[in-house]
Every structure is written in structure tokens, then in C-alpha cells.
N, C-alpha and C. Protein backbone atom coordinates (compact mmCIF):
# COMPACT_ATOMS: atom_id res chain seq x y z
N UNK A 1 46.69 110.37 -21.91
CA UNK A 1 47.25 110.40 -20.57
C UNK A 1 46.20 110.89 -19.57
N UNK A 2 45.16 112.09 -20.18
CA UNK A 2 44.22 112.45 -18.93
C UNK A 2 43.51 111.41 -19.09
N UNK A 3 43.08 110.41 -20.15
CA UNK A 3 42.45 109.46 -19.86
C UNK A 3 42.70 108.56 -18.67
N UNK A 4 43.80 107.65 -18.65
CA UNK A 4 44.59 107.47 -17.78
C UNK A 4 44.43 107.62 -16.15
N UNK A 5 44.86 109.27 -16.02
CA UNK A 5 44.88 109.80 -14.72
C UNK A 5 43.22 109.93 -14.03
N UNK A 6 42.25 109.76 -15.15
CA UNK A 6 40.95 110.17 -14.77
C UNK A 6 40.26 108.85 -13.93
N UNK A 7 40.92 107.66 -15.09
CA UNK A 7 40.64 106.60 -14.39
C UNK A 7 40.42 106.28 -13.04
N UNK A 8 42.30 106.47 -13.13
CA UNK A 8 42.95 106.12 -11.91
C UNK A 8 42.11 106.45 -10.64
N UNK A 9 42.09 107.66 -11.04
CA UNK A 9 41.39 108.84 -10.25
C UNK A 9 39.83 108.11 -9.51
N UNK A 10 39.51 108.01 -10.10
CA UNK A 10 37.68 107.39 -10.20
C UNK A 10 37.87 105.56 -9.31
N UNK A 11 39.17 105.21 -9.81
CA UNK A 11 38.99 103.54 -9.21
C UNK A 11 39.63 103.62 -8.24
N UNK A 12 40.69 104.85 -7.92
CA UNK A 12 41.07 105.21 -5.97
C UNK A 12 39.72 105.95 -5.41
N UNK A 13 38.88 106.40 -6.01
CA UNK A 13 37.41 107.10 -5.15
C UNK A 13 36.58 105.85 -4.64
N UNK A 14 36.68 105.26 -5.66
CA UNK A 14 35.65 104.10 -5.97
C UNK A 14 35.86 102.97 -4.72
N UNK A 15 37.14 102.49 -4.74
CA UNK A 15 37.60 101.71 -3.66
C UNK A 15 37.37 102.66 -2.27
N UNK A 16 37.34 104.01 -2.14
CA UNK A 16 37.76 104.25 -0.67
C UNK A 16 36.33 104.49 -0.53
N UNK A 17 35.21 104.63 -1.72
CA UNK A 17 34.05 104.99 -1.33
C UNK A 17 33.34 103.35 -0.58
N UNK A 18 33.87 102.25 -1.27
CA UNK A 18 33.12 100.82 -1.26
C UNK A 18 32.80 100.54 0.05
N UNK A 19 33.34 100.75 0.87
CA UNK A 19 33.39 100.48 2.31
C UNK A 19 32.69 101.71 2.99
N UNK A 20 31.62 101.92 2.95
CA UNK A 20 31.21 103.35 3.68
C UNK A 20 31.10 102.88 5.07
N UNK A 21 30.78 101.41 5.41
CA UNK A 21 30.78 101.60 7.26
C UNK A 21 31.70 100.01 6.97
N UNK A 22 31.87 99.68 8.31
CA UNK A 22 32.27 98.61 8.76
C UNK A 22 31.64 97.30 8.56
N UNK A 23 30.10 97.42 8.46
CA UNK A 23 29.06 96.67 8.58
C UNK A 23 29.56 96.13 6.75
N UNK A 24 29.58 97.15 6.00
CA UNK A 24 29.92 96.91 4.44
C UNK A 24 31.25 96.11 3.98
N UNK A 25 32.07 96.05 4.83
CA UNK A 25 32.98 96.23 3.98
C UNK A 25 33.64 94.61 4.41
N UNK A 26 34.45 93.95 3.11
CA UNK A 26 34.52 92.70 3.03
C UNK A 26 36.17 92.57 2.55
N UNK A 27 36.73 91.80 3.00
CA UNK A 27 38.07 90.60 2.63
C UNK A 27 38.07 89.69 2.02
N UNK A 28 39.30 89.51 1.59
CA UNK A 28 39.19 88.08 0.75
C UNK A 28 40.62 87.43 1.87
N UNK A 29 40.23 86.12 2.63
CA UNK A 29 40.65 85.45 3.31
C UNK A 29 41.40 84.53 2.18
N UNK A 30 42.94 83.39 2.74
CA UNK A 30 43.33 82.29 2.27
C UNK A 30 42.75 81.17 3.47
N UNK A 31 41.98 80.37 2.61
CA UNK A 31 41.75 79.11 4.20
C UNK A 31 42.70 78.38 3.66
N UNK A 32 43.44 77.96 2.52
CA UNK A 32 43.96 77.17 2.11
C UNK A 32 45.30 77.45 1.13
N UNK A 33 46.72 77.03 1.44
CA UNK A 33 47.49 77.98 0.61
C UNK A 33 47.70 76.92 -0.92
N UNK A 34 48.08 77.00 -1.93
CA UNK A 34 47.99 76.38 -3.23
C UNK A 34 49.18 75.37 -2.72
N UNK A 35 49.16 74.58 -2.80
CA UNK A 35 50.20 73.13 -2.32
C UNK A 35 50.38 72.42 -3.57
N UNK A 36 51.18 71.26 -4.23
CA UNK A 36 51.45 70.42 -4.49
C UNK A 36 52.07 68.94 -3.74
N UNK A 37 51.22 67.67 -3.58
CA UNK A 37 52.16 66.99 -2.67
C UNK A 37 52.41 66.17 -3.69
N UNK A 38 54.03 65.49 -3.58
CA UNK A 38 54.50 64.79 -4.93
C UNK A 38 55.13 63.40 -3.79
N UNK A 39 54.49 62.21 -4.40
CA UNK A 39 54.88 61.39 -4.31
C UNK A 39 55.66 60.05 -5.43
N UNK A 40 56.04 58.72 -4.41
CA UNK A 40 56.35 58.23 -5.63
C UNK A 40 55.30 57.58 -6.93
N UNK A 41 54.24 57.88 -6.14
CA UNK A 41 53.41 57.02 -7.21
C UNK A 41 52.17 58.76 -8.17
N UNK A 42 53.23 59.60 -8.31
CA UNK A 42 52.52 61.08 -8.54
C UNK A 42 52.28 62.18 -7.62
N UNK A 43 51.61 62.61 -8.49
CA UNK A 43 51.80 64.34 -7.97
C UNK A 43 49.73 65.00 -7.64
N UNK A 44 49.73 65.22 -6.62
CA UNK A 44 48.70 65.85 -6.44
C UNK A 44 48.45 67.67 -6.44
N UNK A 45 47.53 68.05 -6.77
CA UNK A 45 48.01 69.78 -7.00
C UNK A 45 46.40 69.91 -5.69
N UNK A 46 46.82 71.03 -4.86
CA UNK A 46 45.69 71.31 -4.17
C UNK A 46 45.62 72.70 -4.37
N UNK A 47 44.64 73.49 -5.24
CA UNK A 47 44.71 74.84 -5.17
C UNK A 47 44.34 75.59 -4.11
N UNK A 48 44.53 76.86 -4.42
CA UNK A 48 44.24 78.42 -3.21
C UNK A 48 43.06 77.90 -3.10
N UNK A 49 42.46 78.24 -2.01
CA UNK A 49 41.19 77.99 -1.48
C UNK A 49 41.11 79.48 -0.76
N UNK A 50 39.83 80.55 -1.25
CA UNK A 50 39.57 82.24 -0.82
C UNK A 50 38.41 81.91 -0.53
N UNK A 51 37.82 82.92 0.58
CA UNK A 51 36.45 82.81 1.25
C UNK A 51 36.49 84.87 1.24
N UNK A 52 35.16 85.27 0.38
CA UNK A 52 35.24 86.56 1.33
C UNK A 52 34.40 86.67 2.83
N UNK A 53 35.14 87.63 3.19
CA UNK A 53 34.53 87.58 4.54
C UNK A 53 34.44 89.20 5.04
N UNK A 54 33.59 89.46 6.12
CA UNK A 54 33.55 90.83 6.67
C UNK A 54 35.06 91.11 6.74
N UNK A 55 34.96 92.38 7.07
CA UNK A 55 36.59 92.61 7.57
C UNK A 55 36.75 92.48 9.18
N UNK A 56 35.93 92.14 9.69
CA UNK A 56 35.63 91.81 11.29
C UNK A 56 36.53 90.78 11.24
N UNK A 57 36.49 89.71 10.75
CA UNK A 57 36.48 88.40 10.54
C UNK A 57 38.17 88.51 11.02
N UNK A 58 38.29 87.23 11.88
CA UNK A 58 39.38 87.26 12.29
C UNK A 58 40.72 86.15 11.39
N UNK A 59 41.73 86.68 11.28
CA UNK A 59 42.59 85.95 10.05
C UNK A 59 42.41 84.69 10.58
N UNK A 60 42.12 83.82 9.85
CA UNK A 60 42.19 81.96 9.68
C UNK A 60 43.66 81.29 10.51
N UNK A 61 43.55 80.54 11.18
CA UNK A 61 44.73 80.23 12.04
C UNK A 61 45.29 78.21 11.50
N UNK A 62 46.08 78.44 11.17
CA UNK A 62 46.12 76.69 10.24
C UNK A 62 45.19 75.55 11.17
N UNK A 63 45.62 75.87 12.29
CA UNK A 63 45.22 74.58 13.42
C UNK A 63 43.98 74.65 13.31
N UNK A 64 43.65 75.43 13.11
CA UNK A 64 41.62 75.61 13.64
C UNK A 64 41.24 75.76 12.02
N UNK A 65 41.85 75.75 11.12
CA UNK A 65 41.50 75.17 9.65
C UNK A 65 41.17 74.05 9.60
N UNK A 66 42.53 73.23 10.05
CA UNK A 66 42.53 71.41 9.73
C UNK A 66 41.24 71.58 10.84
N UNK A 67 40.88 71.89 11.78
CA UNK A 67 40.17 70.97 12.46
C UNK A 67 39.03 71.14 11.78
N UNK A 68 38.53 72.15 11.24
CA UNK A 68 37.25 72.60 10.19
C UNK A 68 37.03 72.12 9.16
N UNK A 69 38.06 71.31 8.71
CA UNK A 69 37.91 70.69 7.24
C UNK A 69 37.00 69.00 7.48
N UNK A 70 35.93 69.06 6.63
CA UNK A 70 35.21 68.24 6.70
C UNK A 70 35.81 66.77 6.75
N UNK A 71 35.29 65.90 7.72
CA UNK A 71 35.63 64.43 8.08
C UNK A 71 34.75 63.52 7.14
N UNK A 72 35.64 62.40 6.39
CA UNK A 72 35.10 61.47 5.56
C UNK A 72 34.17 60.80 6.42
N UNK A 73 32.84 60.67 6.11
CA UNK A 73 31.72 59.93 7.57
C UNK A 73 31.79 58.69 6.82
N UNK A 74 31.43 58.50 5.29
CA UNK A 74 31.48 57.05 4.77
C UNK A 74 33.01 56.14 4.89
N UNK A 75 33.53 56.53 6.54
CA UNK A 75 34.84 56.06 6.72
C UNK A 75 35.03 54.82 7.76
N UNK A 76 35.87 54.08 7.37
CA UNK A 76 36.85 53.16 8.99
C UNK A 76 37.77 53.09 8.56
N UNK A 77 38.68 52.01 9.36
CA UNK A 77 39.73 51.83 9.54
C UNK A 77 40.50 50.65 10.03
N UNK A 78 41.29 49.96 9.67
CA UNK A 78 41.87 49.02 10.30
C UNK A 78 43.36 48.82 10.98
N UNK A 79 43.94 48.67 12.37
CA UNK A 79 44.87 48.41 12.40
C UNK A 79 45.72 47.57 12.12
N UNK A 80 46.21 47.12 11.07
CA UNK A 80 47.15 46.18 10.68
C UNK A 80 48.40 45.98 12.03
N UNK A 81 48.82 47.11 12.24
CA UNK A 81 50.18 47.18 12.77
C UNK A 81 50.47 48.64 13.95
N UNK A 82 50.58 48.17 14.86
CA UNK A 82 51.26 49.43 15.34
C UNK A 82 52.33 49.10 16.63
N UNK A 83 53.40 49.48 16.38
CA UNK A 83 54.30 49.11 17.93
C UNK A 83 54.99 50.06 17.81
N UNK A 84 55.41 50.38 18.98
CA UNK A 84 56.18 51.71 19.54
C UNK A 84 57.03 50.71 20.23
N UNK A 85 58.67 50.72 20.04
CA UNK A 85 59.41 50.50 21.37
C UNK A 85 60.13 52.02 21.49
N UNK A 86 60.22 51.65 22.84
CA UNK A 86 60.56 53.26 23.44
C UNK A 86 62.27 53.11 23.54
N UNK A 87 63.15 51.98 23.25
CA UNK A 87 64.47 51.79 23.18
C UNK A 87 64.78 50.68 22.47
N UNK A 88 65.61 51.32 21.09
CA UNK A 88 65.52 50.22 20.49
C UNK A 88 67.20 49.69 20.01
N UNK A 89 68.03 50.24 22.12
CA UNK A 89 69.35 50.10 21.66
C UNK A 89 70.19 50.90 20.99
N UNK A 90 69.73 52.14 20.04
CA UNK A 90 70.59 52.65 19.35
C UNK A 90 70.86 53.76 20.00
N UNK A 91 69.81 53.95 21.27
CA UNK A 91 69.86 55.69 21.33
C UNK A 91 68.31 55.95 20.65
N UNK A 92 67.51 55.52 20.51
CA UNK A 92 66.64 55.70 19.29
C UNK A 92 64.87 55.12 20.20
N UNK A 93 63.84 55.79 19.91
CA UNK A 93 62.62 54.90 19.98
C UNK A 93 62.20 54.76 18.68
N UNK A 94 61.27 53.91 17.92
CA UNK A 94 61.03 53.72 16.89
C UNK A 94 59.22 53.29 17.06
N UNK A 95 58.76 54.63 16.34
CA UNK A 95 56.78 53.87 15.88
C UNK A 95 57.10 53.53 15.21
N UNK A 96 55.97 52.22 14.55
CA UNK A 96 56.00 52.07 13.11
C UNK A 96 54.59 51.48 13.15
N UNK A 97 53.58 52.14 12.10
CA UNK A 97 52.23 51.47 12.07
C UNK A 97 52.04 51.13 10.01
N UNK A 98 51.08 50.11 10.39
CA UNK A 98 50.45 50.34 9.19
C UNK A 98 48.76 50.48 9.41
N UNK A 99 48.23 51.10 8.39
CA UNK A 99 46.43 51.40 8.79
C UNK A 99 46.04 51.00 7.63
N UNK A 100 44.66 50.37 7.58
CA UNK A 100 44.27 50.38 5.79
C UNK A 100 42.74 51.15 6.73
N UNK A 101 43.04 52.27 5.23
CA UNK A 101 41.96 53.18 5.59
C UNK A 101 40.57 52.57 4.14
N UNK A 102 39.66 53.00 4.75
CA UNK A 102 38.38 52.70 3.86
C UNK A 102 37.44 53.21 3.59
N UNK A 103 37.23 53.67 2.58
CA UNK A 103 36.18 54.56 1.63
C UNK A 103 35.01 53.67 1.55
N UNK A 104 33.67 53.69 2.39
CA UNK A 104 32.99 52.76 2.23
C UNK A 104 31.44 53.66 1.63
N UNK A 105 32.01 54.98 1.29
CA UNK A 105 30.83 55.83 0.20
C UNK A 105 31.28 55.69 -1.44
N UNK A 106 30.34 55.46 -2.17
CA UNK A 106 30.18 55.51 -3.53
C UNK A 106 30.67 56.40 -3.98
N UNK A 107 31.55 57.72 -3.57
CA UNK A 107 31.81 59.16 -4.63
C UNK A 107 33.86 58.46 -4.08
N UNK A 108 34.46 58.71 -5.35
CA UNK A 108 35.72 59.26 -5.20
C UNK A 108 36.08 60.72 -4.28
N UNK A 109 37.10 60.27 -3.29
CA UNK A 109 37.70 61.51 -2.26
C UNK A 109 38.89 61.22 -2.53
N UNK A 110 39.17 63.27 -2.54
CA UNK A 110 40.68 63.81 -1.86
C UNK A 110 40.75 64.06 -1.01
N UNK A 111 41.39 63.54 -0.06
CA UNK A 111 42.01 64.30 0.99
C UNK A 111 43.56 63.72 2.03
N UNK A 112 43.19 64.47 3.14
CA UNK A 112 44.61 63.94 3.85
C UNK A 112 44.21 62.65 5.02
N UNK A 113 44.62 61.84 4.92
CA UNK A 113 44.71 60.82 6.49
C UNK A 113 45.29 61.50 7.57
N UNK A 114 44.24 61.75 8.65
CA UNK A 114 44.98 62.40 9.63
C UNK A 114 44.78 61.09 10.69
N UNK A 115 46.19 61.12 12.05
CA UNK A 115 46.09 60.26 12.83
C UNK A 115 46.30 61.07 13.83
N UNK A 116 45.95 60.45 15.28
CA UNK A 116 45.89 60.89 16.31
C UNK A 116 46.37 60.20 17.49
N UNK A 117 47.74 60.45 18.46
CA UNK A 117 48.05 59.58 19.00
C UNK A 117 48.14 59.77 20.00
N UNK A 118 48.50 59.36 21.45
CA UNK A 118 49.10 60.03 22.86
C UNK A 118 49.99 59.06 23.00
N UNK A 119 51.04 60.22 23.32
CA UNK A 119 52.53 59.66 23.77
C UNK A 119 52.67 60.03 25.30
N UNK A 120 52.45 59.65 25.79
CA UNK A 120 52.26 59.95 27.17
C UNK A 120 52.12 60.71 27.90
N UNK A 121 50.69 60.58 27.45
CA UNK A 121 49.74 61.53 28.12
C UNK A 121 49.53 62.86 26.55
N UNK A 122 50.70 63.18 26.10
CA UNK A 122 50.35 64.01 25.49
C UNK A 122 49.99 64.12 24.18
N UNK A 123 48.63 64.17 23.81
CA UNK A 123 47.89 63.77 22.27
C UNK A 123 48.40 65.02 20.97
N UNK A 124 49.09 63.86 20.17
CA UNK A 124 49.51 64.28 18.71
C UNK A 124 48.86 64.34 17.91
N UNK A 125 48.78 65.22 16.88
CA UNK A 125 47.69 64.81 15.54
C UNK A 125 48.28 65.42 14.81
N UNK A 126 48.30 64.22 13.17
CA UNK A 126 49.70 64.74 12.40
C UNK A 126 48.88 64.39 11.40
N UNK A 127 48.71 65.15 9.84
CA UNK A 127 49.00 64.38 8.73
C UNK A 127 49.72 63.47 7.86
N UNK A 128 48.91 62.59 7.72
CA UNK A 128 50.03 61.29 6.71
C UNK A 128 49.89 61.88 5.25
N UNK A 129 50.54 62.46 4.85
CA UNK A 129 50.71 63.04 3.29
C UNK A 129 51.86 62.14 2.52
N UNK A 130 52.06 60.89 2.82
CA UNK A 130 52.70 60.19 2.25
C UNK A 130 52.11 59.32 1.37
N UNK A 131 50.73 58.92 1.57
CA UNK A 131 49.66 57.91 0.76
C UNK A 131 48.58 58.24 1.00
N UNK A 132 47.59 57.67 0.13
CA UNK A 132 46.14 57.41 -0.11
C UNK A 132 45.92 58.96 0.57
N UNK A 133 46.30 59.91 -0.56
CA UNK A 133 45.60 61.23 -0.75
C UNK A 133 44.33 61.03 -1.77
N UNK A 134 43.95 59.99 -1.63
CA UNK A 134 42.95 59.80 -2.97
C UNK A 134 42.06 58.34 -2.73
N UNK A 135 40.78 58.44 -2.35
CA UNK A 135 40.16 57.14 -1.82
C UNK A 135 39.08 56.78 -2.49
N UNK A 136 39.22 55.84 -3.83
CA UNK A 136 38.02 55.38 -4.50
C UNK A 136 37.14 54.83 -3.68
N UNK A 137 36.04 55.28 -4.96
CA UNK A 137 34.58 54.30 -4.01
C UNK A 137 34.91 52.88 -3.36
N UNK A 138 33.97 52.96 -2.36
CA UNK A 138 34.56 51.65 -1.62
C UNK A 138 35.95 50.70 -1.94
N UNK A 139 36.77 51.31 -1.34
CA UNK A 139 38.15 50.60 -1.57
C UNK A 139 38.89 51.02 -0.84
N UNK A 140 40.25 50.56 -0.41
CA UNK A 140 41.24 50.26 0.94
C UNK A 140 42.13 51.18 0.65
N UNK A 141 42.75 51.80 1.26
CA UNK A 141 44.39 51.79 0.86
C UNK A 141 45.08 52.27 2.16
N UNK A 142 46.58 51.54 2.00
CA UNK A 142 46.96 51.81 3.43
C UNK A 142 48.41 52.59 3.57
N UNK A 143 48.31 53.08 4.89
CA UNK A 143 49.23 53.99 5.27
C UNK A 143 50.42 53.33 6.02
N UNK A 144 51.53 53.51 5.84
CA UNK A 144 52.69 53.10 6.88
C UNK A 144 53.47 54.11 7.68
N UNK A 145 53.80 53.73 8.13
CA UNK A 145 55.25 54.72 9.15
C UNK A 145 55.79 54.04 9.63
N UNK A 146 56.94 54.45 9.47
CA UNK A 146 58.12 54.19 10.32
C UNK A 146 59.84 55.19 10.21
N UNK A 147 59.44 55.05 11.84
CA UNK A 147 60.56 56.13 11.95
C UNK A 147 60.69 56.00 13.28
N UNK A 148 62.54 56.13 13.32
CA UNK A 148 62.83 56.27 14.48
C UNK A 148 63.52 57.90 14.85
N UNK A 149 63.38 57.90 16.64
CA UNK A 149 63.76 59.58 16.58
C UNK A 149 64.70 59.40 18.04
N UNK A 150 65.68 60.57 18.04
CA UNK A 150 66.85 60.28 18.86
C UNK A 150 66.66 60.37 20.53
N UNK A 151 66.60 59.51 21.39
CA UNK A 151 66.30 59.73 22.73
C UNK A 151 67.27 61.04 23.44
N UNK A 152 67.59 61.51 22.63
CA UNK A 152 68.07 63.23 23.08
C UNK A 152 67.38 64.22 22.93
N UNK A 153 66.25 63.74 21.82
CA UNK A 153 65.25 64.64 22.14
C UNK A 153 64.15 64.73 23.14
N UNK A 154 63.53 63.41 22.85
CA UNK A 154 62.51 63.37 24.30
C UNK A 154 63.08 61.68 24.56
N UNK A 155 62.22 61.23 25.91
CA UNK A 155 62.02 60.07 26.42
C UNK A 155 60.66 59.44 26.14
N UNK A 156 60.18 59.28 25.41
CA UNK A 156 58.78 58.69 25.38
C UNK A 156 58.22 57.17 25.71
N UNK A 157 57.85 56.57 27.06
CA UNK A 157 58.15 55.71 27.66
C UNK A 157 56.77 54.52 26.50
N UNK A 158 55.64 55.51 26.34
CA UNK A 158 54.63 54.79 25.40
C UNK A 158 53.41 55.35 24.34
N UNK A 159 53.42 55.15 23.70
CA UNK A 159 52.61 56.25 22.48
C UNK A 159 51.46 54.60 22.24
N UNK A 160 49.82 55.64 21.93
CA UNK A 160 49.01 54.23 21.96
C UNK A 160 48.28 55.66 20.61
N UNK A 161 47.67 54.76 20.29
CA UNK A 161 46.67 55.65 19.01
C UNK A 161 45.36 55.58 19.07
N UNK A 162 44.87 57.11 19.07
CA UNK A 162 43.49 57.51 19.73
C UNK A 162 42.56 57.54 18.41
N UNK A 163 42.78 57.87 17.51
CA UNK A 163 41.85 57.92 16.54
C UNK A 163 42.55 58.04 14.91
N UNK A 164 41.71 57.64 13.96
CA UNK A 164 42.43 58.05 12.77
C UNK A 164 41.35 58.60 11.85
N UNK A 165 41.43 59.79 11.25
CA UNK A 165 40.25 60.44 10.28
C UNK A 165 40.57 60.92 9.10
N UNK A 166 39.61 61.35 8.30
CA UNK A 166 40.63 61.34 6.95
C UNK A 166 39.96 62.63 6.58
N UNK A 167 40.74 63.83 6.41
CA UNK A 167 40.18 64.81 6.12
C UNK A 167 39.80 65.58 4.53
N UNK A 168 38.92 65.80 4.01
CA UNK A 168 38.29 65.96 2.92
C UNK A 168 39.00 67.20 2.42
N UNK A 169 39.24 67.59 1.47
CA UNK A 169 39.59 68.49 0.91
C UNK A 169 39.32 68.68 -0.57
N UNK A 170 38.70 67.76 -1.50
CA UNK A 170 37.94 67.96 -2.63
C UNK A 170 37.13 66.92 -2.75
């Protein structure tokens, strides 16, 4: 038991000694929380992602994560499809696009398709975590949407699409 307490003793000194100034002393940050996205065609696992960092270091904020996460450069894109009607009769506007995105580098990528849109005037940027979390060497794969949303929430007279990028994550 004094074994024990002596320990203890020595690894509470030890920790309060580790940090003698500010300049020393370090965190362990999450940039990334452990996810699974499950679709119908499988299941992807994305683990914890830890960075240490000073303790200065200000906590990681999600938005200014995604924007930090590296952009596929061996990338394009094609629009197959995109129409927005802003009334489609029901009470309802309805997007619906399709994109075939393209891996035109030699290494297999994970990551997310992000798109970017303005609905009038005001620019969206959403992840597509529905497909092509996964982009073989040079090869296509494409994304859809469609969905309609209730004109009780907003009025959106026209939505046009500003960019589409695909963000890296392994």
C-alpha cells in the first residue's frame, strides 16, 4: 500500500512539476472526432485525429478545421445536372444536382465532397457524405441530391453553384 501511495505521490509531483513555465507546457487537441459514415454501399470508419499543441493554442473550431483540411489538387469536376426550382407547387422548392467528381492523381483518396453554393446572395458550403467518400486512381464517381424543403422556411428565389472540392482526410 505505501508502495502505492508513494507512487501516486511522485506521478501528482511529476505532472505539476512538467509544466514549469507556460513556454513548456503542451495539450493534446481533437482536430478530428472518431466518426463512422455508413452507407448503402458500406461503412467507412474515420478515426480521432490528436495534435499536441502549446497550451496557448487556441481550442480548434469545426468550421476553420474543414476549411484546413487539405484540397484534392489532382481534382475536377463535371456538372451533369443541376436545377433549382424555387416553387414546385407543393409549398416546396426543390435542388437536385448530379456531379461526377474525378480523381485524376495515381494514389487512392479518402475524403469528403464538399460543394459550394449561393442561394441568393448567400454562399453555402455543405458536405456530401452520401457518396464517393473514396476516389480511386483516376476514376469518376458521382454525387446526387435531391431534396425538397418547405417554403415556410425560407423563400429562395435562386441557388447557382460556386465551386465543388473534395476534401482529403486520409
Amino acid at each position: 500500500m505505501q508502495k502505492i501511495k508513494s507512487f501516486l505521490f511522485i506521478s501528482i509531483l511529476a505532472s505539476f512539476f512538467s509544466c514549469s513555465s507556460e513556454k513548456d507546457c503542451a495539450k493534446t487537441i481533437i482536430i478530428q472526432n472518431e466518426f463512422t459514415i455508413t452507407t448503402t454501399s458500406g461503412s467507412v470508419f474515420y478515426p480521432e485525429i490528436t495534435q499536441v499543441v502549446d497550451c496557448s493554442f487556441p481550442e480548434p473550431d469545426i468550421a476553420e478545421t474543414i476549411k484546413e483540411l487539405p484540397r484534392l489538387s489532382e481534382f475536377s469536376y463535371n456538372v451533369l445536372e443541376f436545377d433549382f426550382t424555387p416553387d414546385t407547387g407543393n409549398n416546396t422548392s426543390r435542388l437536385k444536382y448530379k456531379i461526377e467528381l474525378n480523381n485524376t492523381g495515381n494514389k487512392n483518396i479518402k475524403g469528403i465532397p464538399f460543394i459550394t453554393t449561393n442561394a441568393d446572395g448567400v454562399i453555402v458550403s455543405q458536405a456530401n457524405i452520401d457518396s464517393c467518400l473514396e476516389l480511386n486512381p483516376n476514376s469518376s464517381c458521382i454525387i446526387s441530391y435531391d431534396k425538397e424543403e418547405s417554403l415556410d422556411i425560407a423563400i429562395i428565389k435562386n441557388i447557382t453553384l460556386e465551386n465543388v472540392e473534395y476534401l482529403v482526410i486520409q
